[in-house]
Protein backbone atom coordinates (compact mmCIF):
# COMPACT_ATOMS: atom_id res chain seq x y z
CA UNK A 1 -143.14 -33.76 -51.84
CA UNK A 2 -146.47 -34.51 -54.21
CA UNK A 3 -147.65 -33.10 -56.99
CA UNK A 4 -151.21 -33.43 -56.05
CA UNK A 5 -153.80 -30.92 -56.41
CA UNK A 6 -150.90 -28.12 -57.49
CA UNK A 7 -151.20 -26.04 -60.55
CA UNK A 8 -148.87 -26.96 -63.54
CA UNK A 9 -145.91 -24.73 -64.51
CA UNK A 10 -143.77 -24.34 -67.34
CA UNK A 11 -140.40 -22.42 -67.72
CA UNK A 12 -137.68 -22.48 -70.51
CA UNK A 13 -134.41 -23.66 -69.49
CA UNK A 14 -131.77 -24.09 -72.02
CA UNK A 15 -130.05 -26.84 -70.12
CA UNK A 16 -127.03 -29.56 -71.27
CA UNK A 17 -125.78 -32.42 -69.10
CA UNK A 18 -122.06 -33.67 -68.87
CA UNK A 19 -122.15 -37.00 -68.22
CA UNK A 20 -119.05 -39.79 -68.62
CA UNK A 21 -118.73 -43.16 -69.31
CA UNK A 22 -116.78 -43.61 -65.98
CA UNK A 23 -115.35 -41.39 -62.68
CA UNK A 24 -112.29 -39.49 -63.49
CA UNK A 25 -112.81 -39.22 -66.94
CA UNK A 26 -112.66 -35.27 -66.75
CA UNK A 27 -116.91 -34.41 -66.42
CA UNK A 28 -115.67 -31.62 -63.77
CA UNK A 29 -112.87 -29.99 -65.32
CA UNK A 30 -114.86 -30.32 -69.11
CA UNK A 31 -118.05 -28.37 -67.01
CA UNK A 32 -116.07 -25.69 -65.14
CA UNK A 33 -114.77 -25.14 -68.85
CA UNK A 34 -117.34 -24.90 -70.97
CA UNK A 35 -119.15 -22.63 -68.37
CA UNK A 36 -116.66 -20.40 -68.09
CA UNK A 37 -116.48 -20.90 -72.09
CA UNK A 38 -120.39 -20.15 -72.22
CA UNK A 39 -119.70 -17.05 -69.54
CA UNK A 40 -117.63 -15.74 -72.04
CA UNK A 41 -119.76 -15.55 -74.77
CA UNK A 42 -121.94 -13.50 -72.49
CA UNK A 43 -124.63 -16.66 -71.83
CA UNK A 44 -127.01 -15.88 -68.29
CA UNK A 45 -125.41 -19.46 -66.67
CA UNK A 46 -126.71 -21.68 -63.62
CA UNK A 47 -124.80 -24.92 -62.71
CA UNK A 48 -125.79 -28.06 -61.66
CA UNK A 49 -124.28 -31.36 -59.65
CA UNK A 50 -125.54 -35.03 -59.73
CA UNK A 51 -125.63 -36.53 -56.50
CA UNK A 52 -124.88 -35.47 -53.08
CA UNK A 53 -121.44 -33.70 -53.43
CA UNK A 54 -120.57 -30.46 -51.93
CA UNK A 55 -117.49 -29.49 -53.28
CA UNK A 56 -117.83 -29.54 -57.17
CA UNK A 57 -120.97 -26.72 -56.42
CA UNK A 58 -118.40 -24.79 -54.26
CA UNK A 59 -115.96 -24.75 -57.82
CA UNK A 60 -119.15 -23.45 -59.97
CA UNK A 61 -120.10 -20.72 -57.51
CA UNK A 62 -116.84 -19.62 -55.30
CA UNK A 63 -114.15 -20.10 -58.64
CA UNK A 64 -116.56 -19.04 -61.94
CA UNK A 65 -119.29 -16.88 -59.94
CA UNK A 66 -122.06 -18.98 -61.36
CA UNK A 67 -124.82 -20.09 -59.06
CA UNK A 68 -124.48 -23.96 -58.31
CA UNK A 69 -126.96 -26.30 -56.87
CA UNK A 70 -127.38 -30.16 -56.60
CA UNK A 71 -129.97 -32.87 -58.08
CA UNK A 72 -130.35 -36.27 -56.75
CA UNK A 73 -133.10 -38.35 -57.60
CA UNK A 74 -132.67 -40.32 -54.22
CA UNK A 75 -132.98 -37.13 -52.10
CA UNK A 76 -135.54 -35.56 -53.95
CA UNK A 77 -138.78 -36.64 -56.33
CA UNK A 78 -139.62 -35.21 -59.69
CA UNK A 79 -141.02 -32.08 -58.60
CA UNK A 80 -138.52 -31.41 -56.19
CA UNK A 81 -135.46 -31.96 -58.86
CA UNK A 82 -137.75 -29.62 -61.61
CA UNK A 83 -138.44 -27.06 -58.80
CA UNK A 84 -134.74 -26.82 -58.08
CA UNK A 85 -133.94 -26.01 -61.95
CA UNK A 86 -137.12 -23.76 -62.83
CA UNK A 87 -135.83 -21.66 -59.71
CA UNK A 88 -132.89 -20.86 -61.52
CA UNK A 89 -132.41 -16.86 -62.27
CA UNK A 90 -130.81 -17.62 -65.62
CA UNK A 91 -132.03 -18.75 -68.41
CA UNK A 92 -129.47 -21.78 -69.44
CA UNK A 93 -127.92 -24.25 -67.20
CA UNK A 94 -125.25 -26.61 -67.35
CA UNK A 95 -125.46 -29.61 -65.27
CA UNK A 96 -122.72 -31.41 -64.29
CA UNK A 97 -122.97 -35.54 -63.96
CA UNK A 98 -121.76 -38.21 -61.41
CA UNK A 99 -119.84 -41.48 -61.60
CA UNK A 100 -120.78 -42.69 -64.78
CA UNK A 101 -123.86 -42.27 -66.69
CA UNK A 102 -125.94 -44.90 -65.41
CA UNK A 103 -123.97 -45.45 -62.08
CA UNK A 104 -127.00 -45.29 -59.29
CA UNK A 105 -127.25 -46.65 -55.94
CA UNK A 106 -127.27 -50.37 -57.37
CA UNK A 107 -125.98 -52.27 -60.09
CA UNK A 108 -129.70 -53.48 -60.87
CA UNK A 109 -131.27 -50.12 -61.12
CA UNK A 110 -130.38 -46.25 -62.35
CA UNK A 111 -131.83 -44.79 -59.43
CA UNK A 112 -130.14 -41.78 -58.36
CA UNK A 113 -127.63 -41.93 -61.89
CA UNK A 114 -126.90 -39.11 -63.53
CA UNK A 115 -129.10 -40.41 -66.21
CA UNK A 116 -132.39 -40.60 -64.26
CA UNK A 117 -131.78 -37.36 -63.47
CA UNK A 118 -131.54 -36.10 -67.09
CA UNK A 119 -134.47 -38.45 -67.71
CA UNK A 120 -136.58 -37.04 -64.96
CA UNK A 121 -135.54 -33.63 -66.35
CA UNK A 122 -136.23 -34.13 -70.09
CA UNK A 123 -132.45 -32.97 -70.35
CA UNK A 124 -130.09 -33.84 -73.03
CA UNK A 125 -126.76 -35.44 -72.47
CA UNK A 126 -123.22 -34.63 -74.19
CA UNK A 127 -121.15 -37.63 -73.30
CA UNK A 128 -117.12 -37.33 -72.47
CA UNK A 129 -115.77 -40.49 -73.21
CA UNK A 130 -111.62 -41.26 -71.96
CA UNK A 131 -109.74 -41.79 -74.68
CA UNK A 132 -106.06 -42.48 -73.61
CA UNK A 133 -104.70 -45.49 -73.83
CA UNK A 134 -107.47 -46.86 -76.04
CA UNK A 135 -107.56 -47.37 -80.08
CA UNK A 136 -110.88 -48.05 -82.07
CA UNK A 137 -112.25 -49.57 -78.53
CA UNK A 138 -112.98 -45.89 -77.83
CA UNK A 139 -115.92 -47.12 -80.34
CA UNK A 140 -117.28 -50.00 -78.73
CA UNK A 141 -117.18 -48.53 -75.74
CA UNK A 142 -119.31 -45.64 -77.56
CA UNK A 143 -121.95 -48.34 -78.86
CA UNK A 144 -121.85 -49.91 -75.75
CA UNK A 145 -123.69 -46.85 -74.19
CA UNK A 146 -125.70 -45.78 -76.23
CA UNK A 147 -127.06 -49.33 -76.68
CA UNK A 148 -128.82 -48.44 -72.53
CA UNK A 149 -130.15 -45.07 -73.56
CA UNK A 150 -133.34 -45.90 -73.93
CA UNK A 151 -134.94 -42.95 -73.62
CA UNK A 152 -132.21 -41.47 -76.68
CA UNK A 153 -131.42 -38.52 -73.96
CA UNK A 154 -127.08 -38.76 -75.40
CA UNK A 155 -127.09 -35.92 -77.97
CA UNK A 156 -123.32 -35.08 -78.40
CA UNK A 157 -119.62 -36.73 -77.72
CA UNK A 158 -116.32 -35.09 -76.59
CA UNK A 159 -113.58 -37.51 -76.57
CA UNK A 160 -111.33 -36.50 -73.64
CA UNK A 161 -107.58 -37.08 -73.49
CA UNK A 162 -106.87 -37.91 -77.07
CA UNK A 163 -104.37 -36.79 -79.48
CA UNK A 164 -105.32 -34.39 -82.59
CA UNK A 165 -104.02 -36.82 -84.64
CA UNK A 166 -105.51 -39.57 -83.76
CA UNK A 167 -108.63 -37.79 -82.99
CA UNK A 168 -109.02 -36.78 -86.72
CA UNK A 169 -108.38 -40.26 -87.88
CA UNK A 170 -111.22 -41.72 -85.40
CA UNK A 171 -113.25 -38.84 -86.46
CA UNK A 172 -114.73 -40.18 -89.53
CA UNK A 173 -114.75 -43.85 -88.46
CA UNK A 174 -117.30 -42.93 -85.86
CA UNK A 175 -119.52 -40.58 -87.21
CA UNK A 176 -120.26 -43.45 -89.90
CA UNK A 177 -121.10 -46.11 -86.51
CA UNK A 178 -122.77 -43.56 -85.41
CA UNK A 179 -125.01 -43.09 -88.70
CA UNK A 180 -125.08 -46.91 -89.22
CA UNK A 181 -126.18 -47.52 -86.10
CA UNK A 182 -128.99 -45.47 -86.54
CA UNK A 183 -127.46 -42.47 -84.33
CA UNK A 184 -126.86 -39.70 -87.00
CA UNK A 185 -128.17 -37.16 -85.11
CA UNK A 186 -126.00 -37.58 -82.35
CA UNK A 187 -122.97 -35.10 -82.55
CA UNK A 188 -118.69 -35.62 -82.20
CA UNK A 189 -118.35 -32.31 -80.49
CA UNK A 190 -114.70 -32.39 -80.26
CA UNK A 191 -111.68 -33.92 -79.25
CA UNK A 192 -109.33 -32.47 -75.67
CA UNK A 193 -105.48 -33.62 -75.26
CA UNK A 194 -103.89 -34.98 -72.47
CA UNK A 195 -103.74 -31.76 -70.41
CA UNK A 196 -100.86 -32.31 -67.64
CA UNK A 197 -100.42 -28.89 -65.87
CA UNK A 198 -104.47 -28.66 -66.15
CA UNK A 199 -105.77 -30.48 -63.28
CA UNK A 200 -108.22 -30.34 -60.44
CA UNK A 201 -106.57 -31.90 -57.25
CA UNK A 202 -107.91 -34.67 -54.93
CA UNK A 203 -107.92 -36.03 -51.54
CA UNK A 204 -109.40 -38.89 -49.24
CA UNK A 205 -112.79 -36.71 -49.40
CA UNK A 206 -113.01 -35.96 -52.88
CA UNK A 207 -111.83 -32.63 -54.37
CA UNK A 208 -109.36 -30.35 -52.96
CA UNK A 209 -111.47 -27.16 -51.91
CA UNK A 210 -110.98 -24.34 -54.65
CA UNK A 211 -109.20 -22.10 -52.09
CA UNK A 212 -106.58 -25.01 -51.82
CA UNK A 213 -105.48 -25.35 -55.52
CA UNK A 214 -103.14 -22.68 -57.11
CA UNK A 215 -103.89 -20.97 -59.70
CA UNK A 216 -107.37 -23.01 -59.82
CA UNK A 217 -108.94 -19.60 -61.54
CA UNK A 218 -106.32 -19.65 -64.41
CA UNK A 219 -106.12 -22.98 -65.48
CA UNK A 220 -110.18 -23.06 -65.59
CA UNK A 221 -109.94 -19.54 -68.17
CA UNK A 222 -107.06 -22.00 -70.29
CA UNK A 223 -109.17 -24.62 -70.25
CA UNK A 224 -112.04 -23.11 -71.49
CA UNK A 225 -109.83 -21.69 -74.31
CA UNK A 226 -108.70 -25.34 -75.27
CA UNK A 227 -112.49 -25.96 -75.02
CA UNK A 228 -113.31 -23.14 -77.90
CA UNK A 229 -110.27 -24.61 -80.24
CA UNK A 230 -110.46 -27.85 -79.72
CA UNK A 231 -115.12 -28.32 -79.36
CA UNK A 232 -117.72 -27.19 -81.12
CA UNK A 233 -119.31 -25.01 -78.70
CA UNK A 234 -121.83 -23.87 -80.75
CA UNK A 235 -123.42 -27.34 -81.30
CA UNK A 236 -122.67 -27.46 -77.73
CA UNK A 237 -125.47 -24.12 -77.43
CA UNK A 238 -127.50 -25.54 -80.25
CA UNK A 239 -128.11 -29.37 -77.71
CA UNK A 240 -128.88 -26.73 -75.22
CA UNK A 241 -131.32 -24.89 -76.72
CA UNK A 242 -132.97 -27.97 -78.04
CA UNK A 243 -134.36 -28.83 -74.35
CA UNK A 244 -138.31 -28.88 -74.05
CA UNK A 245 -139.88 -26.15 -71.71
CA UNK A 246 -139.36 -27.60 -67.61
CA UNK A 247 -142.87 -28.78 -66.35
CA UNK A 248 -143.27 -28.24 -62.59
CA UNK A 249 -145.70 -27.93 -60.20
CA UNK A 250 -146.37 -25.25 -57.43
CA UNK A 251 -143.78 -24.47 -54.97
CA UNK A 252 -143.36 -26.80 -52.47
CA UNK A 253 -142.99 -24.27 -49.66
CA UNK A 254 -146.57 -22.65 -50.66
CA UNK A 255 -148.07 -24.87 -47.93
CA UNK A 256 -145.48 -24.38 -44.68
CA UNK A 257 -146.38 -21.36 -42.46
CA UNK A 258 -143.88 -18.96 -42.55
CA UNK A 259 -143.64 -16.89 -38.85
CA UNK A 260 -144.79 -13.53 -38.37
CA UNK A 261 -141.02 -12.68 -36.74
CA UNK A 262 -138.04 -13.91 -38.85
CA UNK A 263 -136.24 -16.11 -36.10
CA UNK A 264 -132.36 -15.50 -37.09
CA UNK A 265 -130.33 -18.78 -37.97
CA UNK A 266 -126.41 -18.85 -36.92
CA UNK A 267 -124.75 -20.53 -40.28
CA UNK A 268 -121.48 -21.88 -39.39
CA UNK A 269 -119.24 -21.44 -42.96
CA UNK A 270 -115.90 -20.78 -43.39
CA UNK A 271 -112.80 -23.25 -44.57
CA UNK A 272 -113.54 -25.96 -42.21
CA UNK A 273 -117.46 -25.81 -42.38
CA UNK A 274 -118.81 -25.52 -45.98
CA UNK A 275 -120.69 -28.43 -47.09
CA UNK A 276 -124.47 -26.98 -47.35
CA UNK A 277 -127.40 -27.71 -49.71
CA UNK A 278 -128.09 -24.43 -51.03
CA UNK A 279 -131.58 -25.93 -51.35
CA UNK A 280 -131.76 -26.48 -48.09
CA UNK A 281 -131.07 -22.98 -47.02
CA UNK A 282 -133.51 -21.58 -49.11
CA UNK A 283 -136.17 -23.91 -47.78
CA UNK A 284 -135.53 -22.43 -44.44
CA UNK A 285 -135.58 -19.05 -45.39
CA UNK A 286 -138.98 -19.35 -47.52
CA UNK A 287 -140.23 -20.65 -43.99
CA UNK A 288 -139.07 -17.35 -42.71
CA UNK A 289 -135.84 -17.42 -41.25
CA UNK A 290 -133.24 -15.17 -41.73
CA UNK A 291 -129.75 -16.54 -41.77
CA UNK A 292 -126.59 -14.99 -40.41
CA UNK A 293 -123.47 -16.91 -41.14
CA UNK A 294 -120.35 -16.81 -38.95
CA UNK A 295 -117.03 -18.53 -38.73
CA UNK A 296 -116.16 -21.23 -35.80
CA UNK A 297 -113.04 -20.61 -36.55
CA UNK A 298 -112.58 -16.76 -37.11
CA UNK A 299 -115.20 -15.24 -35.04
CA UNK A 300 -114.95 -14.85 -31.04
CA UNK A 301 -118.71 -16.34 -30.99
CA UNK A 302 -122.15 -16.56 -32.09
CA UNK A 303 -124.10 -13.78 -33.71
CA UNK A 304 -125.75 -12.52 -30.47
CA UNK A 305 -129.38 -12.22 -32.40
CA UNK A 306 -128.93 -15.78 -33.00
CA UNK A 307 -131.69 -18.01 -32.01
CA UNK A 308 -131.05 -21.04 -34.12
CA UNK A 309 -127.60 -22.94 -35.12
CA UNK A 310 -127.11 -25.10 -37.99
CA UNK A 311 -123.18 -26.74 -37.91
CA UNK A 312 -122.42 -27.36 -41.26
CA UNK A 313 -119.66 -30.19 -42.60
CA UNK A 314 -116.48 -29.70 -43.99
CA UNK A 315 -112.73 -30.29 -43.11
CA UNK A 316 -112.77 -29.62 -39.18
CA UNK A 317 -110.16 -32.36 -39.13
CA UNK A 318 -108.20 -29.90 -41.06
CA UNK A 319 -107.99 -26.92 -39.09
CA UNK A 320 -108.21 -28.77 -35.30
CA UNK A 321 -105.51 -26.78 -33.93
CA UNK A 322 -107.66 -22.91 -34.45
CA UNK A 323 -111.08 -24.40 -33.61
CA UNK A 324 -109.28 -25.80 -30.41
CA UNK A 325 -107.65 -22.62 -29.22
CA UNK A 326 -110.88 -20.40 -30.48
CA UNK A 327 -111.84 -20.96 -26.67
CA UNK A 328 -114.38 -17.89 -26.67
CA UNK A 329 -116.26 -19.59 -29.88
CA UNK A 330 -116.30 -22.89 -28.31
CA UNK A 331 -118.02 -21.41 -25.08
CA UNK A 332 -120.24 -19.38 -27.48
CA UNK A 333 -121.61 -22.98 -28.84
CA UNK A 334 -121.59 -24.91 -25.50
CA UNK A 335 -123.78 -21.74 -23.63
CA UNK A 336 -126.00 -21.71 -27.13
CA UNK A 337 -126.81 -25.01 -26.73
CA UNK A 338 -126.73 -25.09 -22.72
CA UNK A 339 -129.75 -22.72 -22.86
CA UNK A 340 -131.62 -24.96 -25.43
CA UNK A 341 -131.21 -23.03 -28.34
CA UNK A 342 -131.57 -25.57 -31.45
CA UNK A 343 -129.52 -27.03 -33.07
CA UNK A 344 -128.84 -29.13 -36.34
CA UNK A 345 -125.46 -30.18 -36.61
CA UNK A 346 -124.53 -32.76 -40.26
CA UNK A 347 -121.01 -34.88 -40.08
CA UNK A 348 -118.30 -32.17 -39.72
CA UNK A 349 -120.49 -29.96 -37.23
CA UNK A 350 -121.16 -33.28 -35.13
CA UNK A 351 -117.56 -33.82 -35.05
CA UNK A 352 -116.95 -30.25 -33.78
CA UNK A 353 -119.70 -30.37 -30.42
CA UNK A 354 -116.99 -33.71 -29.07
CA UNK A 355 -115.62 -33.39 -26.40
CA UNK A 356 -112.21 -34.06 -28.34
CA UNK A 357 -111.53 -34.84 -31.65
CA UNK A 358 -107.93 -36.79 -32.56
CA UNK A 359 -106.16 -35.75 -35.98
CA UNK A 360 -104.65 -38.50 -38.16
CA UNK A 361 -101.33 -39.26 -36.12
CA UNK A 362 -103.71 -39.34 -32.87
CA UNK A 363 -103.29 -35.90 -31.53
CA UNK A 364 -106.24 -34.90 -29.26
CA UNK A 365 -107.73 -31.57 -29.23
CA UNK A 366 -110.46 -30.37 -27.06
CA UNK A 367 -113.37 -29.11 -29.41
CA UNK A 368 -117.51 -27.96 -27.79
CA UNK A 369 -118.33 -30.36 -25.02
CA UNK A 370 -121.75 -31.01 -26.46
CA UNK A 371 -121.23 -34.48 -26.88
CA UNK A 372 -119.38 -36.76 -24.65
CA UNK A 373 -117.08 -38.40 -26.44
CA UNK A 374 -114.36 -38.51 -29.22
CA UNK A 375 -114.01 -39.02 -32.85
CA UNK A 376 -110.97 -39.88 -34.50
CA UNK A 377 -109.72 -41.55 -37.88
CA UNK A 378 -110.26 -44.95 -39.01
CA UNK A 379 -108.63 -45.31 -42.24
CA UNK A 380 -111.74 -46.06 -43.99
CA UNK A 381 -115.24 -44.83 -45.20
CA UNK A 382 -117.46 -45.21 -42.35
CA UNK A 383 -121.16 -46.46 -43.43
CA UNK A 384 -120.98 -44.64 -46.95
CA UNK A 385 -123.65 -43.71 -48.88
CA UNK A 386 -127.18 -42.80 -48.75
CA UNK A 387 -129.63 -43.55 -45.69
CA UNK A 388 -132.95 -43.01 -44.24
CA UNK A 389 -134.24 -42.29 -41.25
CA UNK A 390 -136.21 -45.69 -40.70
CA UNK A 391 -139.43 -45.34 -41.40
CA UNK A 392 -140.88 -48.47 -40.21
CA UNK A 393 -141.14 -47.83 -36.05
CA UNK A 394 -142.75 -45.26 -33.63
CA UNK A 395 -142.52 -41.83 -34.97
CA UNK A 396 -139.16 -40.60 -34.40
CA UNK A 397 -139.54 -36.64 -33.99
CA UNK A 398 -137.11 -33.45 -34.02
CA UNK A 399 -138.18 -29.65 -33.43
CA UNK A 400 -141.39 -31.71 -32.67
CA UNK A 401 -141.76 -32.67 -36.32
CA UNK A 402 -141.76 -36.63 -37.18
CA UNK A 403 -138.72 -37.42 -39.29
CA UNK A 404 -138.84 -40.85 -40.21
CA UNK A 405 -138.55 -41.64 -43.66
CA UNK A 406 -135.77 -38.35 -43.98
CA UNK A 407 -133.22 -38.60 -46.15
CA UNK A 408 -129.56 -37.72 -46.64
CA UNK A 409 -126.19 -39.18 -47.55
CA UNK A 410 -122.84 -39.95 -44.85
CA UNK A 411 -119.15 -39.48 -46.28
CA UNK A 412 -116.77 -39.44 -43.74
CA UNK A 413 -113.73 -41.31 -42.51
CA UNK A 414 -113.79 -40.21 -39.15
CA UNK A 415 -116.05 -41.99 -36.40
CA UNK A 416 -117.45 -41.68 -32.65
CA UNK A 417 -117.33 -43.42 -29.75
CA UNK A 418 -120.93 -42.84 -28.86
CA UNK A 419 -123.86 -44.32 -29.56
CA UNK A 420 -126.40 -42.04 -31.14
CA UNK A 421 -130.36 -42.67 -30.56
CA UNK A 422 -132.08 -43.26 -33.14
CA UNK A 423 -132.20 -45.77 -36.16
CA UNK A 424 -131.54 -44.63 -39.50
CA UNK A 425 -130.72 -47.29 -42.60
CA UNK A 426 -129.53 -48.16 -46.15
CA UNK A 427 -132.10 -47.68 -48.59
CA UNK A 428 -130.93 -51.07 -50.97
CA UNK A 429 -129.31 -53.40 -47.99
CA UNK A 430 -131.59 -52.33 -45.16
CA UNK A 431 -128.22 -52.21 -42.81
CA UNK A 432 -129.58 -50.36 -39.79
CA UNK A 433 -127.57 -48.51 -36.76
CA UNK A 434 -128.30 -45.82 -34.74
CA UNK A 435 -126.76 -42.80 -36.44
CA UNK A 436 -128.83 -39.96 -35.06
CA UNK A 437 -129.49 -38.19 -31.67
CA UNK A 438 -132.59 -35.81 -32.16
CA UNK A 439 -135.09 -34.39 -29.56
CA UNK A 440 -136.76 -30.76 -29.03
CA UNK A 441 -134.37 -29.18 -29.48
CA UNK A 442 -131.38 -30.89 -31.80
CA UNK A 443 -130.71 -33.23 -34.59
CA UNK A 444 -127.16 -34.33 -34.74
CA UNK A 445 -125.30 -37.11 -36.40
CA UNK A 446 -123.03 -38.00 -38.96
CA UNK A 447 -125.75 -37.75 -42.26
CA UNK A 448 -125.83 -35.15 -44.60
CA UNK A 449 -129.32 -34.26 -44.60
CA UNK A 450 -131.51 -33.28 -47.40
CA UNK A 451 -134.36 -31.23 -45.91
CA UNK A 452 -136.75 -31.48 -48.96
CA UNK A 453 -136.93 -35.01 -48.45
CA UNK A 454 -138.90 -34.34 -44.81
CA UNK A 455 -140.47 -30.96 -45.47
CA UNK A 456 -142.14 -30.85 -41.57
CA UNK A 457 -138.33 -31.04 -40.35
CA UNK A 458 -138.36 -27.31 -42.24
CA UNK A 459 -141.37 -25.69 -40.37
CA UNK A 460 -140.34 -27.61 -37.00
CA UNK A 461 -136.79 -26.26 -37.06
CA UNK A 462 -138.14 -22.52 -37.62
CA UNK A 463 -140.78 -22.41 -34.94
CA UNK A 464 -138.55 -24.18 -32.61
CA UNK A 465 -136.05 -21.08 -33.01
CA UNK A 466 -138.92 -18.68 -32.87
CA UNK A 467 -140.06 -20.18 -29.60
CA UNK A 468 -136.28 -19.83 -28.40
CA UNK A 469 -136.40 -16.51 -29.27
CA UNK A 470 -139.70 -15.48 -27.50
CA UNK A 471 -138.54 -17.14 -25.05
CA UNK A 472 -135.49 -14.85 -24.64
CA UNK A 473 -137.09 -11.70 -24.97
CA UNK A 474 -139.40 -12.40 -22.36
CA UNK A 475 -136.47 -13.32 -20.29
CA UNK A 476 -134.84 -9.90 -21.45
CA UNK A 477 -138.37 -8.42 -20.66
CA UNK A 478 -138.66 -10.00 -17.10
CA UNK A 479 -135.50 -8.90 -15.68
């Protein structure tokens, strides 16, 4: 993306950041709370996720009803990150941070932290810091961050997991380090208890899915009453509502040709395919696609308009018995794709065109076809991280668009025993392997793509299902 030669825009955005001085130190439960706290007060609310994970957007949107999206500074430039936000509906955003505040894709640089986003963004930070098990150190470790913002972008505290007690003895101490130290207008929003009935679940992927937890509605709505007793949510409004005005420039998608004939786009998304860039999805349909989701694991097949199929990831590995014995959808994909209709499929949806795909004891089940070969567990997170399509070779293309240089992100713990085509590698290491199989008329492979990062794989994708479907009705027409 480039900002060159585009008109400037501004938009106002009251906007806050929750960022932590470590993982697990409660950023996700602390931002579905005070959403669902702001909700309440009647606030017009957008969300926001650091980094490249699907499943704490799916918590915003699916459990509070509040549009979600992601920023990542690695996937996306500037304008891309500010496009995303100034294309919000509502008029304040929360955005919820990653890792901990200046955790990037190296320990020499904040690239990709939570804090170059809110940098890039002009967006102010309220910091949770964990407080159990921890005396006046809660202090230090305080100082110690604030010492790295240099760009002063830390505008309140909530001390997570601490007594009221102690809290209100600690209270005092700090604000006066704070004021010493030159930070006075930095403010101790509040202080949360240890909270042990209040939790958000985990597993070997992250997250549990919302629809996994009990009762994950209800213990957000206490939470975000604990929030309003125990925080200052008012100063929390007041940090908001101190954000400058969002500078863009002109959409992105001004200068892609968008068809004449919406070419329709079969979605896979139900429980076992669900990780999307809503981003993503809107770039294709600003190109002019329409998209009609379905379920690989509910529905008997494609949606017969279909002339384009996108295989999301998710959990298949969860739910290998139904896909298996969905026989009707699994024809519906293999004939799809038989007939050179095309297709992206990202981790979970390369997983489900095997042949067969073994659960964690080794059980095999028989999944698409599309690709010869099996995946199975390994115990282990397989080339984690962000990548690249390498951009230093002969133009490697897909939908007839050149994708090197393409960008996107791998999570998964289960691997292939084929070899894909093409080289993609680690942005820091360099660590290359062939981790993509792309021609006309696919691009499959374990990564995560983010399609702003290769705009031309938008506009290639689109005309290659328009051409499918001309192609179709003339076959309709001819016999």
């Amino acid at each position: 993306m480039t900002a060159m030669n585009q008109e400037t825009y501004k938009k106002k955005i009251n906007r806050v950041m929750i960022a932590a001085g470590s993982s697990s130190s409660g950023k996700t439960m602390i931002s579905c709370g005070l959403l669902e706290a702001l909700k309440k007060r009647g606030l017009g609310l957008n969300a926001y996720k650091c980094g490249p994970d699907y499943i704490d957007p799916m918590f915003h949107s699916t459990v509070l009803g509040i549009d979600s999206e992601n920023l990542d500074s690695y996937l996306s430039d500037r304008d891309g990150i500010r496009q995303v936000i100034a294309s919000a509906k509502k008029d304040n955003a929360v955005i919820e941070g990653v890792m901990g505040i200046y955790d990037g894709m190296s320990v020499d640089s904040i690239k990709a932290s939570c804090y170059d986003v809110a940098s890039l963004t002009d967006t102010p930070i309220i910091l949770v810091i964990d407080a159990a098990n921890a005396g006046r150190t809660v202090i230090s470790h305080i100082k110690g961050i604030l010492a790295d913002d240099s760009n002063r972008m830390i505008k309140g505290i909530i001390l997570n997991r601490i007594s009221e007690g102690f809290y209100e003895k600690l209270k005092p101490v700090i604000l006066k380090e704070l004021t010493d130290g030159g930070f006075s207008d930095i403010r101790l929003i509040g202080g949360i208890p240890k909270l042990k009935d209040i939790c958000i679940e985990s597993r070997y992927l992250g997250l549990k899915l919302p629809s996994e937890i009990d009762n994950v509605r209800e213990n957000i709505d206490k939470f975000s009453e604990i929030l309003e007793k125990r925080c200052d949510i008012d100063s929390v409004i007041d940090i908001m509502n101190s954000a400058d005005e969002i500078e863009y420039h002109s959409d992105v998608m001004s200068t892609t040709k968008a068809p004449k004939d919406k070419p329709v786009i079969a979605v896979a998304r139900d429980e076992a395919f669900c990780f999307y860039y809503r981003e993503n999805l809107r770039l294709l349909e600003r190109a002019g696609a329409k998209l009609a989701y379905f379920s690989p694991l509910h529905d008997t097949e494609i949606p017969k308009e279909a002339c384009g199929l996108i295989l999301g990831g998710g959990y298949p590995e969860l739910y290998l018995d139904k896909l298996s014995s969905n026989t009707s959808m699994l024809r519906s994909v293999k004939q799809a794709i038989d007939s050179g209709m095309p297709t992206i499929a990202e981790c979970g949806g390369y997983m489900y065109l095997h042949s067969l795909v073994k659960d964690r004891e080794g059980k095999a089940f028989s999944l698409v076809g599309a690709v010869d070969g099996e995946c199975s567990y390994t115990g282990h997170l397989v080339r984690f991280g962000y990548m690249q399509v390498c951009d230093d070779i002969e133009e490697i293309k897909a939908f007839g668009a050149d994708i090197r240089g393409m960008r996107g992100h791998e999570f998964h713990y289960y691997d292939s025993t084929v070899t894909c085509d093409h080289p993609v590698k680690k942005p820091v290491s360099k660590t290359e392997w062939n981790g993509i199989i792309c021609d006309e008329k696919k691009l499959w492979g374990y990564p995560h793509f983010y399609y702003g990062s290769c705009i031309k794989i938008v506009n290639g994708f689109t005309e290659a299902a328009k051409d499918y479907s001309n192609g179709k009705q003339c076959k309709v027409f001819c016999q």
